[in-house]
N, C-alpha and C. Protein backbone atom coordinates (compact mmCIF):
# COMPACT_ATOMS: atom_id res chain seq x y z
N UNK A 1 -59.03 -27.27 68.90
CA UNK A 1 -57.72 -27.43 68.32
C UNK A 1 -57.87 -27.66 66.82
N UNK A 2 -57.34 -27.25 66.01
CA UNK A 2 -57.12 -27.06 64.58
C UNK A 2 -56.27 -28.29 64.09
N UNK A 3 -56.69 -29.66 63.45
CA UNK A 3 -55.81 -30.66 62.88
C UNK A 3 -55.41 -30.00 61.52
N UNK A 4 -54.27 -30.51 60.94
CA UNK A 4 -53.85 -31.04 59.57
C UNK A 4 -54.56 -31.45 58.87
N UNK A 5 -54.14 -33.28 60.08
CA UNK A 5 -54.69 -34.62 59.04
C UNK A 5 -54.50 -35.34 60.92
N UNK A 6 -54.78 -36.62 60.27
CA UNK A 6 -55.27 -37.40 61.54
C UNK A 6 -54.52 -38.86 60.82
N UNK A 7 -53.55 -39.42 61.12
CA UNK A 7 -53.41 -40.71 60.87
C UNK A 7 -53.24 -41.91 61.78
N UNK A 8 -53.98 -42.72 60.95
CA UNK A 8 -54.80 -44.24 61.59
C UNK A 8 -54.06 -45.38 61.23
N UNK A 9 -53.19 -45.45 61.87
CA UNK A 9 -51.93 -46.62 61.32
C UNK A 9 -52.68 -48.12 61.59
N UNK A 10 -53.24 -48.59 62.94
CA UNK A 10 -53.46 -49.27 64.08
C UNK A 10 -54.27 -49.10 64.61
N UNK A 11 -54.93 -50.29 65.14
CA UNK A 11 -56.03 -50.36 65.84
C UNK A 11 -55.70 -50.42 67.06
N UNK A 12 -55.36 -49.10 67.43
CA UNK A 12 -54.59 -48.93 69.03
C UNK A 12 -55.30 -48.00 70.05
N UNK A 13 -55.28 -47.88 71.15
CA UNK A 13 -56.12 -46.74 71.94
C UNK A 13 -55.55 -45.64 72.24
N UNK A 14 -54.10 -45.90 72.02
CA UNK A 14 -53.17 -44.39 71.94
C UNK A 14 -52.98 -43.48 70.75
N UNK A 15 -53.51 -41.86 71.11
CA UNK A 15 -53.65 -41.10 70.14
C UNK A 15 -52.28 -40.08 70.76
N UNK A 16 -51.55 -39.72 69.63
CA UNK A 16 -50.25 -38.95 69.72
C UNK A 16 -50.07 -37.70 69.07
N UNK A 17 -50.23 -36.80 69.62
CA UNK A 17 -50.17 -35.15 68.98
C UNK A 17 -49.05 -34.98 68.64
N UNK A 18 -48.63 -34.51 67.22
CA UNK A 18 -47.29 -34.14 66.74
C UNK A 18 -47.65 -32.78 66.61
N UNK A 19 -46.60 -32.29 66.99
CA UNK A 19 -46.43 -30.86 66.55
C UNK A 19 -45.24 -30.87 65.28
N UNK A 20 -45.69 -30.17 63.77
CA UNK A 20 -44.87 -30.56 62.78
C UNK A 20 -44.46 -28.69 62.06
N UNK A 21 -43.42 -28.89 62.04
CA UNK A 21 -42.73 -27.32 61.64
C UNK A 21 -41.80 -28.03 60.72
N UNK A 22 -42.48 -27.18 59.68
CA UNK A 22 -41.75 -27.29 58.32
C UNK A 22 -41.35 -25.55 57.91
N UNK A 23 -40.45 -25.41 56.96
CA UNK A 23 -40.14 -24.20 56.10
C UNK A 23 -40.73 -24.86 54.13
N UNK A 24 -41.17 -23.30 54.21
CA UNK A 24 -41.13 -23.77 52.67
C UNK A 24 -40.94 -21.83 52.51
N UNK A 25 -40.41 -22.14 50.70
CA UNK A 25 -39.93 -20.93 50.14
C UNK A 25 -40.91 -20.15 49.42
N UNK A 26 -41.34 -19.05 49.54
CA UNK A 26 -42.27 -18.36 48.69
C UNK A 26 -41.63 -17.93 47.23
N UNK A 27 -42.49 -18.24 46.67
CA UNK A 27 -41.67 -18.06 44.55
C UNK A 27 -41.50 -16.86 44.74
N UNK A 28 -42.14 -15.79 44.73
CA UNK A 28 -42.02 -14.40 44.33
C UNK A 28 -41.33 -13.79 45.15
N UNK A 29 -41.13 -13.78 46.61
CA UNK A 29 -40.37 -12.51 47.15
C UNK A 29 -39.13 -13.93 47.78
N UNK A 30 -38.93 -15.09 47.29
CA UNK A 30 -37.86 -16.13 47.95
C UNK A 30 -37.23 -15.68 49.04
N UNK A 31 -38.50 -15.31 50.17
CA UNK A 31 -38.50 -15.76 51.43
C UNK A 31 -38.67 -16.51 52.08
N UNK A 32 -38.38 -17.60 53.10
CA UNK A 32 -39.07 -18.72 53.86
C UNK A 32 -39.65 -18.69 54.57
N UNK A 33 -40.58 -19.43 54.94
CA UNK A 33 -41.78 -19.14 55.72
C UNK A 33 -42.59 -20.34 56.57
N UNK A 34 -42.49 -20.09 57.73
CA UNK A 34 -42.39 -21.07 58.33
C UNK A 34 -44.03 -21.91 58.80
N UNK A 35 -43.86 -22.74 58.76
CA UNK A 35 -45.58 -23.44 58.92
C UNK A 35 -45.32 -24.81 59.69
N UNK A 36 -46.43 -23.99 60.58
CA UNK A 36 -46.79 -25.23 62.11
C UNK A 36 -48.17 -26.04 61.74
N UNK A 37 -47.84 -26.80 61.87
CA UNK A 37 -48.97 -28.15 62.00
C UNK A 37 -49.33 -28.77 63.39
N UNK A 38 -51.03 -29.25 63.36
CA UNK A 38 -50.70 -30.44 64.70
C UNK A 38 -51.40 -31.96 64.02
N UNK A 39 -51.51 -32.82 64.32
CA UNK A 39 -51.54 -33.90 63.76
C UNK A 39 -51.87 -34.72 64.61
N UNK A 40 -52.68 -35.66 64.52
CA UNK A 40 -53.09 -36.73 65.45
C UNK A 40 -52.38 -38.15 64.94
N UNK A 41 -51.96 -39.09 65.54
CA UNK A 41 -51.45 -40.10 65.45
C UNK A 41 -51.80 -41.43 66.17
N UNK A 42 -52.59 -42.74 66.00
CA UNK A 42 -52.97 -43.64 66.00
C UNK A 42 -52.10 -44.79 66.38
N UNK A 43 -51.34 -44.82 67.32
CA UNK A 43 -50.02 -46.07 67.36
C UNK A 43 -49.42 -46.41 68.56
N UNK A 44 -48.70 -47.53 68.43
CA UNK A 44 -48.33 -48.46 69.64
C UNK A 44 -47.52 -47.44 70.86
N UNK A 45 -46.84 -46.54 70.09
CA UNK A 45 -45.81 -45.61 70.74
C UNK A 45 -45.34 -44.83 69.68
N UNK A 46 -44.53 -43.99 70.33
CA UNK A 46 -43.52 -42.43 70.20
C UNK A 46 -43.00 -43.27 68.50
N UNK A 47 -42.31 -44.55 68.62
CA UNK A 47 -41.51 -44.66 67.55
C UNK A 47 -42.36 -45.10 66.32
């Protein structure tokens, strides 16, 4: 699996996969373009 980034909030044993979809705009042809992330997460829970 391909990370991002990995964040370590807590010294917890639960690790939380985000799936993160952002848009961003390309300068030259100002099209949007969409970009998926996955991300690991370090914390008590969901919130």
């Amino acid at each position: 699996m391909h990370l991002a980034d990995r964040f370590n909030y807590q010294e917890c044993e639960q690790w939380f996969k985000a799936k993160v979809i952002y848009f961003s705009v390309d300068k030259k042809s100002g099209k949007e373009k969409k970009i998926v992330n996955y991300m690991l997460v370090n914390a008590d829970g969901i919130q």
